[in-house]
C-alpha atoms as a PDB file:
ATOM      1  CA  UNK A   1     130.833 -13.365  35.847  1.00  0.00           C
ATOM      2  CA  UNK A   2     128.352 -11.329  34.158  1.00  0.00           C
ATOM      3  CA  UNK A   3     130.091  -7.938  34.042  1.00  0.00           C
ATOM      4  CA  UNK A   4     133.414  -9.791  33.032  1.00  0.00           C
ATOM      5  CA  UNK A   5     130.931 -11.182  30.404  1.00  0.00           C
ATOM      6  CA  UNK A   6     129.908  -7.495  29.530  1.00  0.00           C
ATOM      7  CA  UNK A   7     133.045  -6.075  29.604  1.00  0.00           C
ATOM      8  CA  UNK A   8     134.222  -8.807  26.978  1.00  0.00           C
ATOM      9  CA  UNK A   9     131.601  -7.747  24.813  1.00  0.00           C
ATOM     10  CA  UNK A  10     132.037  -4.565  24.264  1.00  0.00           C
ATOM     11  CA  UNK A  11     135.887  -4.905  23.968  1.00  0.00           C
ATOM     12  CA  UNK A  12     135.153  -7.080  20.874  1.00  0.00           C
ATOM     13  CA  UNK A  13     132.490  -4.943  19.797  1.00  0.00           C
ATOM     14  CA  UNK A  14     135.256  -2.276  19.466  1.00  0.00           C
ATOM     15  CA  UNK A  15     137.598  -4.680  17.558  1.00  0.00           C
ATOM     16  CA  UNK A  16     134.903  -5.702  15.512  1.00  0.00           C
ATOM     17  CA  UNK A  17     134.654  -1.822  14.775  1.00  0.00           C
ATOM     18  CA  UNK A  18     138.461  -1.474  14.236  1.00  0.00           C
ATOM     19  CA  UNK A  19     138.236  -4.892  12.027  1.00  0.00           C
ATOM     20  CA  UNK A  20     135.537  -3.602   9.360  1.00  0.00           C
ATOM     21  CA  UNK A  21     136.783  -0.173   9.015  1.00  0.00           C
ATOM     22  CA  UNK A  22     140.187  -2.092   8.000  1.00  0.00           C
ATOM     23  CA  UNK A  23     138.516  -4.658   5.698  1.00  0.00           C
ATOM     24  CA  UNK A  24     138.885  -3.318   1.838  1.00  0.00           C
ATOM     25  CA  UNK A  25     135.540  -2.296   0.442  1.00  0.00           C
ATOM     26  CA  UNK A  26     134.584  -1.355  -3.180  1.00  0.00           C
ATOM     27  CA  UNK A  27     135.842   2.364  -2.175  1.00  0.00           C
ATOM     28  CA  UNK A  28     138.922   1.008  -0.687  1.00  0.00           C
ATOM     29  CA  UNK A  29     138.515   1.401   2.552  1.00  0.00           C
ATOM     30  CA  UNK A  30     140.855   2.035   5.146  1.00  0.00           C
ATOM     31  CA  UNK A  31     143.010  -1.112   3.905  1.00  0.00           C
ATOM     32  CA  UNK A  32     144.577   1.193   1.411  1.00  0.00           C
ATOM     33  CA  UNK A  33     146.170   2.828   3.795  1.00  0.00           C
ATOM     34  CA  UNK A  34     147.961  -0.014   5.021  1.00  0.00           C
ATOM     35  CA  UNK A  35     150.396  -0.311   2.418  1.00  0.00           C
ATOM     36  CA  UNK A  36     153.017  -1.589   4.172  1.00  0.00           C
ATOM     37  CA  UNK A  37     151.333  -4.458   5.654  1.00  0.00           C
ATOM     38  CA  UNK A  38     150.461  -5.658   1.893  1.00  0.00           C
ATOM     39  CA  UNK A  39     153.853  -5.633   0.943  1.00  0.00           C
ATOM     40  CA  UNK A  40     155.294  -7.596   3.993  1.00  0.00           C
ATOM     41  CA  UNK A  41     152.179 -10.130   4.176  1.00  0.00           C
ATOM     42  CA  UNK A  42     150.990  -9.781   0.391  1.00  0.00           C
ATOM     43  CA  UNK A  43     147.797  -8.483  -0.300  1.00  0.00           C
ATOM     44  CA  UNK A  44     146.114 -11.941  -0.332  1.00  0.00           C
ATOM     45  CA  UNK A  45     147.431 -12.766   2.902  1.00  0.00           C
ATOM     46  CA  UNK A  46     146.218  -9.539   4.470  1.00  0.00           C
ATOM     47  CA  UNK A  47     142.024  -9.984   3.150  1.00  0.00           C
ATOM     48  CA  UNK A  48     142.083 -13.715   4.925  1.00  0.00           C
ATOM     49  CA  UNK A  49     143.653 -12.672   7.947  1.00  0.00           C
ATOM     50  CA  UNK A  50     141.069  -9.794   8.087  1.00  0.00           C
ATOM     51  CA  UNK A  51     138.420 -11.634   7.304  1.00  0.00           C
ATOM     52  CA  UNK A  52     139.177 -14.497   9.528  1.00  0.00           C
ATOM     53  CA  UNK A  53     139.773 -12.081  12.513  1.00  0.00           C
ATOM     54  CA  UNK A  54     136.106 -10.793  11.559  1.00  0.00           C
ATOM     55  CA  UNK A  55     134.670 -14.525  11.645  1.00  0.00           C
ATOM     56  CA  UNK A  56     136.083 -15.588  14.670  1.00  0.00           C
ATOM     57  CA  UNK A  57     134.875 -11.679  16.889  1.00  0.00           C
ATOM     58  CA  UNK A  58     131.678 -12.315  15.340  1.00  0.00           C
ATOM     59  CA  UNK A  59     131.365 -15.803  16.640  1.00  0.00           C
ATOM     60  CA  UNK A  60     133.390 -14.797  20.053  1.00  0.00           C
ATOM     61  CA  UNK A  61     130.649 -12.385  20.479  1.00  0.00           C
ATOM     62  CA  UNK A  62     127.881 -14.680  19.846  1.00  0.00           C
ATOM     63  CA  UNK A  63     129.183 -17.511  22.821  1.00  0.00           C
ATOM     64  CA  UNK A  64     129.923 -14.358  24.912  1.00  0.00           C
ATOM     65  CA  UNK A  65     126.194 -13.001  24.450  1.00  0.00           C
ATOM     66  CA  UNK A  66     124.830 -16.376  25.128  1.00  0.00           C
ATOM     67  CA  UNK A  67     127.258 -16.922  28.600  1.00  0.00           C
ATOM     68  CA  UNK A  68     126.061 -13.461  29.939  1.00  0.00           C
ATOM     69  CA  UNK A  69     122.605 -14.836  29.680  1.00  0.00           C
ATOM     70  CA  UNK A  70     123.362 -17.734  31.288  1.00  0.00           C
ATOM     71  CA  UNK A  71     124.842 -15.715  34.276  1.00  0.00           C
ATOM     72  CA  UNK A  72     122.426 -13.471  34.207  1.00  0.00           C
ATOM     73  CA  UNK A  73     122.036 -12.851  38.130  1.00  0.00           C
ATOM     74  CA  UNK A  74     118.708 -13.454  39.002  1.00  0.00           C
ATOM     75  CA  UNK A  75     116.520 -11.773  41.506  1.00  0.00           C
ATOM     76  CA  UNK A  76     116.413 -13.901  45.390  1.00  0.00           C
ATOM     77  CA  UNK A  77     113.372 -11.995  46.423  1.00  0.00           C
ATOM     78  CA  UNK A  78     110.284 -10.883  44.532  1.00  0.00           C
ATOM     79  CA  UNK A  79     109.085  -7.287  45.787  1.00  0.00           C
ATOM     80  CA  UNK A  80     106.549  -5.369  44.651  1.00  0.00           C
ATOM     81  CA  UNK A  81     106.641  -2.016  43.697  1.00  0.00           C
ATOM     82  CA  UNK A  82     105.560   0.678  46.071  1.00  0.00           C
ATOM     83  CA  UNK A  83     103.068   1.664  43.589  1.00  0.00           C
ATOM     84  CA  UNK A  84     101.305  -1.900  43.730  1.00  0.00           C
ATOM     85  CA  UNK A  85     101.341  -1.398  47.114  1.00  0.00           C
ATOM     86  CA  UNK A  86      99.959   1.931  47.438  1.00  0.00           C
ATOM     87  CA  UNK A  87      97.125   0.561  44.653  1.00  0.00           C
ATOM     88  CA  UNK A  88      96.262  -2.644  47.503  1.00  0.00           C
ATOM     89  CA  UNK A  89      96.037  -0.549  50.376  1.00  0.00           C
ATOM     90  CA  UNK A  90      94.029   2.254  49.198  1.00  0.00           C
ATOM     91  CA  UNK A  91      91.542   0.005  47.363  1.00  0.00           C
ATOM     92  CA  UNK A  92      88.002   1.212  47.997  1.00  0.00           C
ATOM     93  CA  UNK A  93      85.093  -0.656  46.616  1.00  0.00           C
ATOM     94  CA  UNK A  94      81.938   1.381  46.281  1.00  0.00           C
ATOM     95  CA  UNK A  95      79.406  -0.522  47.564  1.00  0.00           C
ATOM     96  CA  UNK A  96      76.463   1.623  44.652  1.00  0.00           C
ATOM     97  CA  UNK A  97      79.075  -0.686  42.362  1.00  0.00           C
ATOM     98  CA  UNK A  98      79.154  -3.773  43.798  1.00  0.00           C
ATOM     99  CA  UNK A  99      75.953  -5.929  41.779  1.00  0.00           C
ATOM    100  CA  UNK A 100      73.802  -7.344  44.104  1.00  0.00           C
ATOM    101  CA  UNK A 101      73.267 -11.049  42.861  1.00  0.00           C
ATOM    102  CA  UNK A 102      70.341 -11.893  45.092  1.00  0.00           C
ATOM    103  CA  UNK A 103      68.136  -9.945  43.203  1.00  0.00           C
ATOM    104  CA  UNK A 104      68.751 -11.853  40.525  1.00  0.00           C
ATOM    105  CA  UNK A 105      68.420 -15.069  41.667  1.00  0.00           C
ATOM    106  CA  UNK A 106      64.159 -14.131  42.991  1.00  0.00           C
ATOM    107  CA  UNK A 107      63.190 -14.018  39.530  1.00  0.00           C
ATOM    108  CA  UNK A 108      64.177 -17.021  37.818  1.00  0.00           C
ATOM    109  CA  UNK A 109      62.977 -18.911  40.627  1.00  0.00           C
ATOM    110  CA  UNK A 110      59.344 -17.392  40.265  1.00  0.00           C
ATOM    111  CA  UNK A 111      59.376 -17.959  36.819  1.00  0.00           C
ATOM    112  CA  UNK A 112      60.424 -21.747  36.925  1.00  0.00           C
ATOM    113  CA  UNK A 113      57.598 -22.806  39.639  1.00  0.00           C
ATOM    114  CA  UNK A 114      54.820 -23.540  38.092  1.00  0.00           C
ATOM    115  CA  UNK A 115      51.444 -21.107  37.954  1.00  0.00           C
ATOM    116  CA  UNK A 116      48.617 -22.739  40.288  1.00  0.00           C
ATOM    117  CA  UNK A 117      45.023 -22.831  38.785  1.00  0.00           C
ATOM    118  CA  UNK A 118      43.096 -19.854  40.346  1.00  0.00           C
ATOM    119  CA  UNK A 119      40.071 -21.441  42.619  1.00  0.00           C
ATOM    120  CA  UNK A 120      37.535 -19.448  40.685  1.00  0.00           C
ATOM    121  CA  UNK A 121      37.945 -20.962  37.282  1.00  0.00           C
END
């Protein structure tokens, strides 16, 4: 579904293409070229049709895009990469590193008993 989605899009990304070149700018455009058309459809007739086939590949691409994301295949399994798994394995912690938290702790405890009167005094 999703490369039938994909393939849609860019078929009416290349009408789209086709469609604007056609369309008659301030220059002209390529729609001067098209002379004949104009006469059998009249030259109103031929700017709505354009511009209607513009509208409606704009919005076809829009519900397109938005189906392809919706059928987005999604992965089953979750691997990691063989570079996470070269980074686990061949972890090393230095130990000279590592903070040693008992060391810590010893001090705050002296400092939080209280001082006892020295016998002498």
């Amino acid at each position: 579904m999703y490369l039938l989605c994909v393939f849609l899009i860019v078929i009416v990304s290349m009408l789209m293409c086709l469609i604007v070149l056609i369309q008659n700018s301030k220059g002209g455009g390529l729609a001067s070229g098209f002379a004949s058309s104009n006469q059998i459809m009249g030259v109103k007739k031929t700017t709505d049709f354009i511009e209607k086939a513009t509208w409606s590949l704009a919005v076809a691409m829009v519900v397109i895009s938005i189906v392809a994301t919706w059928s987005l295949p999604q992965p089953t399994v979750v691997e990691e990469s063989i570079l996470q798994q070269n980074a686990v394995e061949n972890s090393v912690v230095n130990p000279n590193t590592v903070p040693d938290f008992s060391e810590q702790a010893a001090p705050a405890e002296a400092e939080s008993a209280p001082a006892a009167p020295a016998e002498g005094e």
